[in-house]
PDB file of N, CA and C in Angstrom:
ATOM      1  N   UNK A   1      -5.118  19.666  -1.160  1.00  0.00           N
ATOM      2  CA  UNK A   1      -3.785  19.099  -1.021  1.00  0.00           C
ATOM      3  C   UNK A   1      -3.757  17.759  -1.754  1.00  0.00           C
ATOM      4  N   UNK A   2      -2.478  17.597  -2.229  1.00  0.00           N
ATOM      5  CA  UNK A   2      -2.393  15.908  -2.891  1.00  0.00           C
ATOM      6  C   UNK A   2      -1.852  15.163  -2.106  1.00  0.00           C
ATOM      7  N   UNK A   3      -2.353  14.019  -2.322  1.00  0.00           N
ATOM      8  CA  UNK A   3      -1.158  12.882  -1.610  1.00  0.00           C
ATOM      9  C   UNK A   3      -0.486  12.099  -2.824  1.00  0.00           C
ATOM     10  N   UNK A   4       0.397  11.478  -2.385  1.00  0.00           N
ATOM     11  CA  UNK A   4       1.041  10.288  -3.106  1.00  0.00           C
ATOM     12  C   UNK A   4       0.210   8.778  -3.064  1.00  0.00           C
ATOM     13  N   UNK A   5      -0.072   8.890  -4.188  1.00  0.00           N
ATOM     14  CA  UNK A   5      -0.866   7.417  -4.557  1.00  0.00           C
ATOM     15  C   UNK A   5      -0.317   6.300  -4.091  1.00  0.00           C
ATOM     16  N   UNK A   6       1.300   6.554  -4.065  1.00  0.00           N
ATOM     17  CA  UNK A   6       1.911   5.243  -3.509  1.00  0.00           C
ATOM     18  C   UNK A   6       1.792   4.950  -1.919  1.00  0.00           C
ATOM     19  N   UNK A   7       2.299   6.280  -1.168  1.00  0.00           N
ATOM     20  CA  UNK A   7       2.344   6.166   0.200  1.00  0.00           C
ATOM     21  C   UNK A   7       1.466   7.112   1.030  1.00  0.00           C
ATOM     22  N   UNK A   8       0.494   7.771   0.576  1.00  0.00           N
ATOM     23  CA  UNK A   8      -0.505   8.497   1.409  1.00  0.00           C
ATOM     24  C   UNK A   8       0.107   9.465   1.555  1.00  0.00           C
ATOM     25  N   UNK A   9       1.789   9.794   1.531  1.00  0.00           N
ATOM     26  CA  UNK A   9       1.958  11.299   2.062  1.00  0.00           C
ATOM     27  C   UNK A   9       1.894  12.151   1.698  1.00  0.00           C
ATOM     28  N   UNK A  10       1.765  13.758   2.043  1.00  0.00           N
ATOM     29  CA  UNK A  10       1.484  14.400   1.227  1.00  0.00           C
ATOM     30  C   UNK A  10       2.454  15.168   0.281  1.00  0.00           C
ATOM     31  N   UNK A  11       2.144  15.828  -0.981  1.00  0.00           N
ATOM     32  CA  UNK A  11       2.866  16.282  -1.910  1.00  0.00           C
ATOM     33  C   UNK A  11       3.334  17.695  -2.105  1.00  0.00           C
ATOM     34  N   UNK A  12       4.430  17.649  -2.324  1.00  0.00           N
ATOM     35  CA  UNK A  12       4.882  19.506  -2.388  1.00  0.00           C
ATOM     36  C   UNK A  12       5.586  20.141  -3.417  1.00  0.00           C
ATOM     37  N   UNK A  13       5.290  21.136  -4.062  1.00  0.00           N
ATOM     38  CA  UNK A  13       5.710  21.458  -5.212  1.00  0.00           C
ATOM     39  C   UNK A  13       7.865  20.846  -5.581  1.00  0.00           C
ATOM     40  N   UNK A  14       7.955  20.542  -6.737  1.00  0.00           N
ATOM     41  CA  UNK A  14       9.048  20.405  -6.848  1.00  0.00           C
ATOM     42  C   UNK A  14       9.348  20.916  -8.493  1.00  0.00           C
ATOM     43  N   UNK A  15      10.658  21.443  -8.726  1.00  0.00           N
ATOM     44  CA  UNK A  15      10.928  21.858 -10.099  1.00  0.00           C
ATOM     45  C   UNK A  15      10.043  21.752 -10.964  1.00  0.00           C
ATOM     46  N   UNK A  16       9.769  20.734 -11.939  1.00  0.00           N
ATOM     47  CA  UNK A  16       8.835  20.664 -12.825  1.00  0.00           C
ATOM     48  C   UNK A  16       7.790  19.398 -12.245  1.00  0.00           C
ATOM     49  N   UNK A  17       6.709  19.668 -11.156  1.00  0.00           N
ATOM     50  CA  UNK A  17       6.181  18.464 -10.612  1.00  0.00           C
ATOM     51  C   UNK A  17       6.337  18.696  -9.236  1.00  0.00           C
ATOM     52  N   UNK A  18       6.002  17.522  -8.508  1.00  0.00           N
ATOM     53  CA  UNK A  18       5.558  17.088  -7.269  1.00  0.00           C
ATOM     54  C   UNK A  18       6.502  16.043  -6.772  1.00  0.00           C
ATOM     55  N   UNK A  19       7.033  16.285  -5.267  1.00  0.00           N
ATOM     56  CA  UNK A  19       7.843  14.558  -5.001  1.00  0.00           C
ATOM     57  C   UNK A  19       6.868  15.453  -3.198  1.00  0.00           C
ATOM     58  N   UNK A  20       7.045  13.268  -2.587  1.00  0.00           N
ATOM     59  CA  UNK A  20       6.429  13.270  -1.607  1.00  0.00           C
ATOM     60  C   UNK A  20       7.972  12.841  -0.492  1.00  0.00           C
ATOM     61  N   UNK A  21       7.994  12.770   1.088  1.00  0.00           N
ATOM     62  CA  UNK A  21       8.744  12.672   1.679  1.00  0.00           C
ATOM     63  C   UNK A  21       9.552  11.525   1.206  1.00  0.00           C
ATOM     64  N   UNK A  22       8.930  10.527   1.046  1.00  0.00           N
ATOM     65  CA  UNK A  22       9.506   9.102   0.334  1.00  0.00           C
ATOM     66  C   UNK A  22      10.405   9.305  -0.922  1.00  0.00           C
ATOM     67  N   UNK A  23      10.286  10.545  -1.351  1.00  0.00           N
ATOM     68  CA  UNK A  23      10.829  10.430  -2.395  1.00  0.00           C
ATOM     69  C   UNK A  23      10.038  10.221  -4.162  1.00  0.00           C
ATOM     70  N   UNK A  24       8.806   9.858  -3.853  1.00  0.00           N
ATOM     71  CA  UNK A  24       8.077   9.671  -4.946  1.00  0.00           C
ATOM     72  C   UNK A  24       8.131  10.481  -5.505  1.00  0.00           C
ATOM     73  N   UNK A  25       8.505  10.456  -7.162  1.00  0.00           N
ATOM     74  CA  UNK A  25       8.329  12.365  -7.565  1.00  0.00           C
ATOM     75  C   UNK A  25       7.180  11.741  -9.038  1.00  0.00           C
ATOM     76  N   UNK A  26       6.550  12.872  -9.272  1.00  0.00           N
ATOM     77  CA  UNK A  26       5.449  13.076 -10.105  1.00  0.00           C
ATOM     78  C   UNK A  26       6.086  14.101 -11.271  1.00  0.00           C
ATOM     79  N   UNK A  27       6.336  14.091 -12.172  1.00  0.00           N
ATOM     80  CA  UNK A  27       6.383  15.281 -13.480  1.00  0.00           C
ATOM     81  C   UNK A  27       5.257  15.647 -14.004  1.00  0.00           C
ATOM     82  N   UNK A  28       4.860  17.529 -14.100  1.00  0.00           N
ATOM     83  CA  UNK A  28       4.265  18.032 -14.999  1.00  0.00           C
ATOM     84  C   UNK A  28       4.251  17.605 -16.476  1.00  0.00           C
ATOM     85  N   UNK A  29       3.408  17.292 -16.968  1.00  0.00           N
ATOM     86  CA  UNK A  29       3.268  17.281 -18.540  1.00  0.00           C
ATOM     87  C   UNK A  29       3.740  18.725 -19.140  1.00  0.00           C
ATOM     88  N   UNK A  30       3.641  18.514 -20.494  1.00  0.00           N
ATOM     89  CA  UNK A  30       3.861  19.990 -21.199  1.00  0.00           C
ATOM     90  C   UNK A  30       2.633  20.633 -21.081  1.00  0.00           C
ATOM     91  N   UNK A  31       1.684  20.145 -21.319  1.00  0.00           N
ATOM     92  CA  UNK A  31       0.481  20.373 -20.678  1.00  0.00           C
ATOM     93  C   UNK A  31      -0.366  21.313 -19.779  1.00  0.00           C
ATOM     94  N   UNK A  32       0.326  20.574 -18.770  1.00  0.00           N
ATOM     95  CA  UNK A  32       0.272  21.456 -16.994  1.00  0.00           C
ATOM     96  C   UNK A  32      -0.248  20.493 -16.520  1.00  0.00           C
ATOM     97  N   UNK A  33      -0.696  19.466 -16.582  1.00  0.00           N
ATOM     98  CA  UNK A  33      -0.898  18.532 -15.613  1.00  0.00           C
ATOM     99  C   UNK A  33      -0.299  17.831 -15.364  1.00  0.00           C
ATOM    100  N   UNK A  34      -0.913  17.108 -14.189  1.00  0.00           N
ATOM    101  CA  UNK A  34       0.126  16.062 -13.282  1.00  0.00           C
ATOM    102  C   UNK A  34      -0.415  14.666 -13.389  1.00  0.00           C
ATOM    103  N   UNK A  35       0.381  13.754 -13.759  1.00  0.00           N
ATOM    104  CA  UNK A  35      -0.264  12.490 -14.135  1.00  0.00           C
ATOM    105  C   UNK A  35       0.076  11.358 -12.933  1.00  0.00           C
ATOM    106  N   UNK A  36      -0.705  11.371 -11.746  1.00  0.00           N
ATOM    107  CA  UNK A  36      -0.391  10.653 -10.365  1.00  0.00           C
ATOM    108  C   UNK A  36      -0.965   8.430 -10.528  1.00  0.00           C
ATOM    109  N   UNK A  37      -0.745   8.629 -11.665  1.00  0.00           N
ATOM    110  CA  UNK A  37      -1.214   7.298 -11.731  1.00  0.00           C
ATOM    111  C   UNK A  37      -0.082   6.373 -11.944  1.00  0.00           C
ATOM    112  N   UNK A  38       0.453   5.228 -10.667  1.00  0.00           N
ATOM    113  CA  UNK A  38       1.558   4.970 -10.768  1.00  0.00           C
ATOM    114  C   UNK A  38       2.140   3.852 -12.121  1.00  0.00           C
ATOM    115  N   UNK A  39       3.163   3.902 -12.611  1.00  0.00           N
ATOM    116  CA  UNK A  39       3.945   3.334 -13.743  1.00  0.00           C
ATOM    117  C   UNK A  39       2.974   2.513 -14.093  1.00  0.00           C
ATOM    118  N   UNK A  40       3.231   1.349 -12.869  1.00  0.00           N
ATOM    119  CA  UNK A  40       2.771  -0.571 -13.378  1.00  0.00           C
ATOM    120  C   UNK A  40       1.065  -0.216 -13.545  1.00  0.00           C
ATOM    121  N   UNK A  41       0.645   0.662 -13.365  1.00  0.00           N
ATOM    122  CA  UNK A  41      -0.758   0.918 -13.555  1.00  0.00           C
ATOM    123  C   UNK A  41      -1.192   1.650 -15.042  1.00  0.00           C
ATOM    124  N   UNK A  42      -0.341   2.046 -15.441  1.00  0.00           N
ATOM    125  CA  UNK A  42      -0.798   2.890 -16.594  1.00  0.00           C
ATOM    126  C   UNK A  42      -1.146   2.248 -17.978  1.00  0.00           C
ATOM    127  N   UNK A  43      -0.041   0.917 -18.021  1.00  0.00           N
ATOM    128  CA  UNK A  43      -1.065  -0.119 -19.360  1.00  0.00           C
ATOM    129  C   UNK A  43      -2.306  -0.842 -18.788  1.00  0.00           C
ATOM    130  N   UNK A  44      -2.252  -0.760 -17.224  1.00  0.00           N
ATOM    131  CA  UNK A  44      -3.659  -2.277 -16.669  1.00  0.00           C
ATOM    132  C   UNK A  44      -4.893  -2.188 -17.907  1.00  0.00           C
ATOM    133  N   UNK A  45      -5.599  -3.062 -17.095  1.00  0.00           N
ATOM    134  CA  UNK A  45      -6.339  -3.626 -18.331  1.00  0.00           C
ATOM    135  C   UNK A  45      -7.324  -1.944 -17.365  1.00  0.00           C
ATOM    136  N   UNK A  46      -7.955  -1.459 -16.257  1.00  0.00           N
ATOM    137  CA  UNK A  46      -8.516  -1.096 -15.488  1.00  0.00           C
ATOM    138  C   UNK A  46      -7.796  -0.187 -14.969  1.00  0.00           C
ATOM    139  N   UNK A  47      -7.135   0.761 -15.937  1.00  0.00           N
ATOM    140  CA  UNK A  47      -6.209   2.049 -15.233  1.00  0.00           C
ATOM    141  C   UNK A  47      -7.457   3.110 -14.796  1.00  0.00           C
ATOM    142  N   UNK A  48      -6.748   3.988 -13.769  1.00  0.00           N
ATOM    143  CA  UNK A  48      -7.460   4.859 -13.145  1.00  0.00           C
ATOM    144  C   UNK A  48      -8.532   4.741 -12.007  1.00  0.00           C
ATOM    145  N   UNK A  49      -9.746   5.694 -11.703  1.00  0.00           N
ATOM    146  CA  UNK A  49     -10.569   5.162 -10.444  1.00  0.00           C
ATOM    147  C   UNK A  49     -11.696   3.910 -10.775  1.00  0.00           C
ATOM    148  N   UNK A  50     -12.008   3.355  -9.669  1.00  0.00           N
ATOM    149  CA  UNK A  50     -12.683   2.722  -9.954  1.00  0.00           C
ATOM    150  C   UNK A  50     -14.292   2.932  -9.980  1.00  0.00           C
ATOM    151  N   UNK A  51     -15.397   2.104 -10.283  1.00  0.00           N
ATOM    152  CA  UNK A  51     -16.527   2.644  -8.971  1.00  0.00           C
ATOM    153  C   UNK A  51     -16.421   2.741  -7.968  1.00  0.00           C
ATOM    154  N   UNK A  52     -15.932   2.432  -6.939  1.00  0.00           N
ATOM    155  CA  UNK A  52     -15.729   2.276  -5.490  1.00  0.00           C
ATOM    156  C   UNK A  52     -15.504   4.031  -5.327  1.00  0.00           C
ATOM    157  N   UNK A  53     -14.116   4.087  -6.069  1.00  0.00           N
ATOM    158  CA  UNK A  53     -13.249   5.363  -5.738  1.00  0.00           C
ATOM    159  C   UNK A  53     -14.046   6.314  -6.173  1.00  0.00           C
ATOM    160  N   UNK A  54     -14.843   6.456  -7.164  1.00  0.00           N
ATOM    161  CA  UNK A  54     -15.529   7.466  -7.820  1.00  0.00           C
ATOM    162  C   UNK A  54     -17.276   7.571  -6.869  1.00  0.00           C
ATOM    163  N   UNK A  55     -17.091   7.113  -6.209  1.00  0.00           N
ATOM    164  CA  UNK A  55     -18.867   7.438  -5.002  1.00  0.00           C
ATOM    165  C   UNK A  55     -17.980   7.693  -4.206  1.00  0.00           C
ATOM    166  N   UNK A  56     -17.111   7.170  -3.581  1.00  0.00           N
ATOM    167  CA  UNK A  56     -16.509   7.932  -2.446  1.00  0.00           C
ATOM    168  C   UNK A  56     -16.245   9.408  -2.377  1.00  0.00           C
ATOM    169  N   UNK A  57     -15.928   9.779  -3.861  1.00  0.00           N
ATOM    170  CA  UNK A  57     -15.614  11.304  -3.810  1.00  0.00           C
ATOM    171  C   UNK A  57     -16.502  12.141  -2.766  1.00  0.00           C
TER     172      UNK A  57
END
């Protein structure tokens, strides 16, 4: 199952993509994937997991 990166809840198919109760919605690429990494994060200098997040797996 996914959650929403923004608010923990979880995610459920929608038209092209994913939206969570909040309203968060996610779009499929042309692709087929889903790109859950939010807006203000996607230029950071440190986009994506971190070490922390990546041993936790």
């Amino acid at each position: 199952m996914l959650t929403c990166p923004l608010c923990q809840a979880p995610l459920q198919e929608a038209d092209n993509g994913v939206v969570c109760p909040a309203n968060h919605r996610f779009d499929r690429a042309r692709q087929g994937y889903l790109n859950l990494l939010p807006v203000q994060h996607k230029n950071s200098r440190d986009p994506g997991d971190n070490q922390a997040m990546v041993e936790a797996r």
